[in-house]
N, C-alpha and C. Protein backbone atom coordinates (compact mmCIF):
# COMPACT_ATOMS: atom_id res chain seq x y z
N UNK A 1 -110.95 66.58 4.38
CA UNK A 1 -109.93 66.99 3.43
C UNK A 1 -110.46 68.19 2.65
N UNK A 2 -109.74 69.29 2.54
CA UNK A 2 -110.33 70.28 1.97
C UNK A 2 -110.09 70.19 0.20
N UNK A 3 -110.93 70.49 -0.33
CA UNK A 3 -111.39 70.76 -1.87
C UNK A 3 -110.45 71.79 -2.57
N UNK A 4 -110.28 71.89 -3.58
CA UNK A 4 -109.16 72.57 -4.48
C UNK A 4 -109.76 73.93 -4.20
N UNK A 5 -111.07 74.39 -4.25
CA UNK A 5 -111.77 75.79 -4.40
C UNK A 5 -110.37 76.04 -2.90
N UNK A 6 -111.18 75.52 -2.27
CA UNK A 6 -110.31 76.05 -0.23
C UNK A 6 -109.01 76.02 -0.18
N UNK A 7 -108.79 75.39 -1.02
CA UNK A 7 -106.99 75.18 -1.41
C UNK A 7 -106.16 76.31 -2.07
N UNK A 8 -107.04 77.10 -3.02
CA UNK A 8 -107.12 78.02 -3.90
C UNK A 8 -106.70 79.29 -2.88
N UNK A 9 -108.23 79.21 -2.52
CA UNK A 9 -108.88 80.23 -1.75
C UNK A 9 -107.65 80.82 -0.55
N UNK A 10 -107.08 79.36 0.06
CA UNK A 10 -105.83 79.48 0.88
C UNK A 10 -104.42 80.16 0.60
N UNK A 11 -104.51 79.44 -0.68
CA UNK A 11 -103.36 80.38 -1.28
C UNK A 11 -103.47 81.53 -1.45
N UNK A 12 -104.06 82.11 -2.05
CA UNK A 12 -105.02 83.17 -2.77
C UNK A 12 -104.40 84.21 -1.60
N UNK A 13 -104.69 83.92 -0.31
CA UNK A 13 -104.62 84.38 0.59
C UNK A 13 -103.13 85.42 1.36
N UNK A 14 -102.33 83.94 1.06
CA UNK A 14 -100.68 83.69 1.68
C UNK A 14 -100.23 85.69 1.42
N UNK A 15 -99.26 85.83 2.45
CA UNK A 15 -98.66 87.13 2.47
C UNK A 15 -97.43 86.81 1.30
N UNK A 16 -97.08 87.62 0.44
CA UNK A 16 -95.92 87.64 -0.49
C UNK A 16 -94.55 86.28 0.25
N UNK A 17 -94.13 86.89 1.26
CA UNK A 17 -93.02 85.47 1.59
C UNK A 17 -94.07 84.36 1.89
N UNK A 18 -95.07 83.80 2.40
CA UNK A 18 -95.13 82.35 2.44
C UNK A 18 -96.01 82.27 1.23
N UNK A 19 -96.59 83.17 0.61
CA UNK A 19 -96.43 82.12 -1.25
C UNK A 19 -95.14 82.34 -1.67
N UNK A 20 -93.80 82.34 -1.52
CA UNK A 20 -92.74 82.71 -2.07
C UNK A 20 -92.60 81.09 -1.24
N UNK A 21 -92.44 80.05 -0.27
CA UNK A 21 -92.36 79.40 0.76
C UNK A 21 -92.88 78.21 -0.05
N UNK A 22 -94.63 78.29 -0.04
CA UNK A 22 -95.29 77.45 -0.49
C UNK A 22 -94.45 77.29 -2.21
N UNK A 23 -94.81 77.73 -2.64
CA UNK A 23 -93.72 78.09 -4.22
C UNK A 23 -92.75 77.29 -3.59
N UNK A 24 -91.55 77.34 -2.85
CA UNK A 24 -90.56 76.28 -3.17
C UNK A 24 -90.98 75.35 -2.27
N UNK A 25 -92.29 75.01 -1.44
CA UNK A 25 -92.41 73.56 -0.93
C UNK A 25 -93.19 72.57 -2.29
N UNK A 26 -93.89 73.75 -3.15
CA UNK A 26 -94.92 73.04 -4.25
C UNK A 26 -93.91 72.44 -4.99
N UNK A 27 -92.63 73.23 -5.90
CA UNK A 27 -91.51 72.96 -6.23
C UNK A 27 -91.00 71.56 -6.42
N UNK A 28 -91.16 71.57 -5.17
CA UNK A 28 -90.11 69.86 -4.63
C UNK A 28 -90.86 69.26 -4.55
N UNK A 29 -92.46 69.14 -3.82
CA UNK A 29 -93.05 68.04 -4.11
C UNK A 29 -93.70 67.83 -5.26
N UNK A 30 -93.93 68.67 -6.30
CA UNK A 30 -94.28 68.34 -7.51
C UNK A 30 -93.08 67.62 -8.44
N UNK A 31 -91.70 68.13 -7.91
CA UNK A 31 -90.57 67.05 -8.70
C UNK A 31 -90.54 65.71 -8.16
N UNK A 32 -90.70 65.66 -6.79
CA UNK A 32 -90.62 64.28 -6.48
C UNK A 32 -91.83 63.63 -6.84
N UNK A 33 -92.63 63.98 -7.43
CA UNK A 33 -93.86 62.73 -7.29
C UNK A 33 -93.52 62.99 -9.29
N UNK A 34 -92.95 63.95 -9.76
CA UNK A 34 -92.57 63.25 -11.41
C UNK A 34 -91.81 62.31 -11.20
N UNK A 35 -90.62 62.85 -10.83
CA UNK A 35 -89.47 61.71 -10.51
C UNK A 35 -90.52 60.12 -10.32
N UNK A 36 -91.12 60.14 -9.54
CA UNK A 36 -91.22 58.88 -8.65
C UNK A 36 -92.53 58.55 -10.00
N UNK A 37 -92.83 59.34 -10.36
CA UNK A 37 -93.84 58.94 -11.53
C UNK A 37 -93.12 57.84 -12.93
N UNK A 38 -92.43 59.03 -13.41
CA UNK A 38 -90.96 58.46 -14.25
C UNK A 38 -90.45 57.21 -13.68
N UNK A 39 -89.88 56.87 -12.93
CA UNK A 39 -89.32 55.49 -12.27
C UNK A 39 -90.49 54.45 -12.39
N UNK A 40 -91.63 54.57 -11.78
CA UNK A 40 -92.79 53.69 -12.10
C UNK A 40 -93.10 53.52 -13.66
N UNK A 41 -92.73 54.26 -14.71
CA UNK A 41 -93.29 54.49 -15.63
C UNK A 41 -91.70 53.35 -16.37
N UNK A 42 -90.36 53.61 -16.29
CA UNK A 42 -89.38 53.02 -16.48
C UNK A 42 -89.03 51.64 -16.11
N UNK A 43 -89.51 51.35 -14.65
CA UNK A 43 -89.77 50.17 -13.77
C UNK A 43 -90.58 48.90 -14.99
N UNK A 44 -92.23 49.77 -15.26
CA UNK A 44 -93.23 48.99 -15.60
C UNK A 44 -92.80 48.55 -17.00
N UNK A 45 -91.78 49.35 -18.02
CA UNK A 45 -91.42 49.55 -19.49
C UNK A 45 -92.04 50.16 -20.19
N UNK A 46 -93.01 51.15 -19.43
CA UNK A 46 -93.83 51.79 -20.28
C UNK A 46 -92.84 53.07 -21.30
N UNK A 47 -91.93 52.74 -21.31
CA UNK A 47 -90.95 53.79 -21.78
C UNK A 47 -89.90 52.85 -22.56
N UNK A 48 -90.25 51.53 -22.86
CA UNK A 48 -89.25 50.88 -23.43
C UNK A 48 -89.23 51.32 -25.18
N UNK A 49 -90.55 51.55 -25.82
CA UNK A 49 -90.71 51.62 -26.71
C UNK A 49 -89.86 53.57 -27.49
N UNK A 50 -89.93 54.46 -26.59
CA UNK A 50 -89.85 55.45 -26.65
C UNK A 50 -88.10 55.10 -26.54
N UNK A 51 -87.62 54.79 -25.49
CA UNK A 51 -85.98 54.72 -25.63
C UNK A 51 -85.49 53.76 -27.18
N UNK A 52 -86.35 52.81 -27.60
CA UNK A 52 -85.62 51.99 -28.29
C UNK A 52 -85.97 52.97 -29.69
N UNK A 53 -86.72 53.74 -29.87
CA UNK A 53 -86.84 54.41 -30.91
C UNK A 53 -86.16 55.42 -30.93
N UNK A 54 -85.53 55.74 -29.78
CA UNK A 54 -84.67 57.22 -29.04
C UNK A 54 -83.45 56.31 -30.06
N UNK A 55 -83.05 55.36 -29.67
CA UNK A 55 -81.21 54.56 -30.17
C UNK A 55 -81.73 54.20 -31.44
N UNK A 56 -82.70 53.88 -31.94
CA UNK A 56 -82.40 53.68 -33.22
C UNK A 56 -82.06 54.53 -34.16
N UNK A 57 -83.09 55.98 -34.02
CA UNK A 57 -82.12 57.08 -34.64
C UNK A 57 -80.84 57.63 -34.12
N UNK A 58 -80.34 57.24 -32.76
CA UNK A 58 -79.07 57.77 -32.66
C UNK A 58 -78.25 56.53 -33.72
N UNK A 59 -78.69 55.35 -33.66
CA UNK A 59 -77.47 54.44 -34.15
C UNK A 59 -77.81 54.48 -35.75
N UNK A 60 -78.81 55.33 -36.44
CA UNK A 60 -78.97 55.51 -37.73
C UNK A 60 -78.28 56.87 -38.42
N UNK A 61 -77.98 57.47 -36.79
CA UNK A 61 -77.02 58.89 -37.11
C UNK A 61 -77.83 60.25 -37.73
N UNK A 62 -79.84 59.92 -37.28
CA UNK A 62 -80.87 60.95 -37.68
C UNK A 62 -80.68 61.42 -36.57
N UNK A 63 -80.10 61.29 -35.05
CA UNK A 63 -80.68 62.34 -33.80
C UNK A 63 -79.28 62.89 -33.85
N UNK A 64 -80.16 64.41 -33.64
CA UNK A 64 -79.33 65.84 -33.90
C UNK A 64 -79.10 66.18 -32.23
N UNK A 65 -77.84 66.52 -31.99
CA UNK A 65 -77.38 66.74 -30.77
C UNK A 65 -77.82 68.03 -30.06
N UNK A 66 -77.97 68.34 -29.05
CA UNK A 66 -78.68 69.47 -28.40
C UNK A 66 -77.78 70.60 -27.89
């Protein structure tokens, strides 16, 4: 398995279109493994505390709309 330096080094390399390529393959697999991070993180409730404090200021009428 090659090491981040060779990984680097690889990129480093790429002609303008396939780092333009790699760029939207990095893209998507860096969203899917948040995504899939987030769901594990929602799944486990490690986020229960953060939503219930999210509704309490909406239902106290302190969260300001975006």
């Amino acid at each position: 398995m090659p090491n981040v330096k060779s990984i680097e080094k690889a990129v480093e390399s790429l002609r303008p279109f396939e780092l333009a390529e790699f760029r939207r393959w990095f893209s998507e697999f860096d969203g899917a493994a948040w995504d899939r991070q987030i769901e594990q993180d929602a799944a486990s409730g490690k986020l229960d505390v953060l939503a219930s404090e999210a509704l309490a200021d909406y239902n106290s009428g302190s969260a300001q709309e975006l």
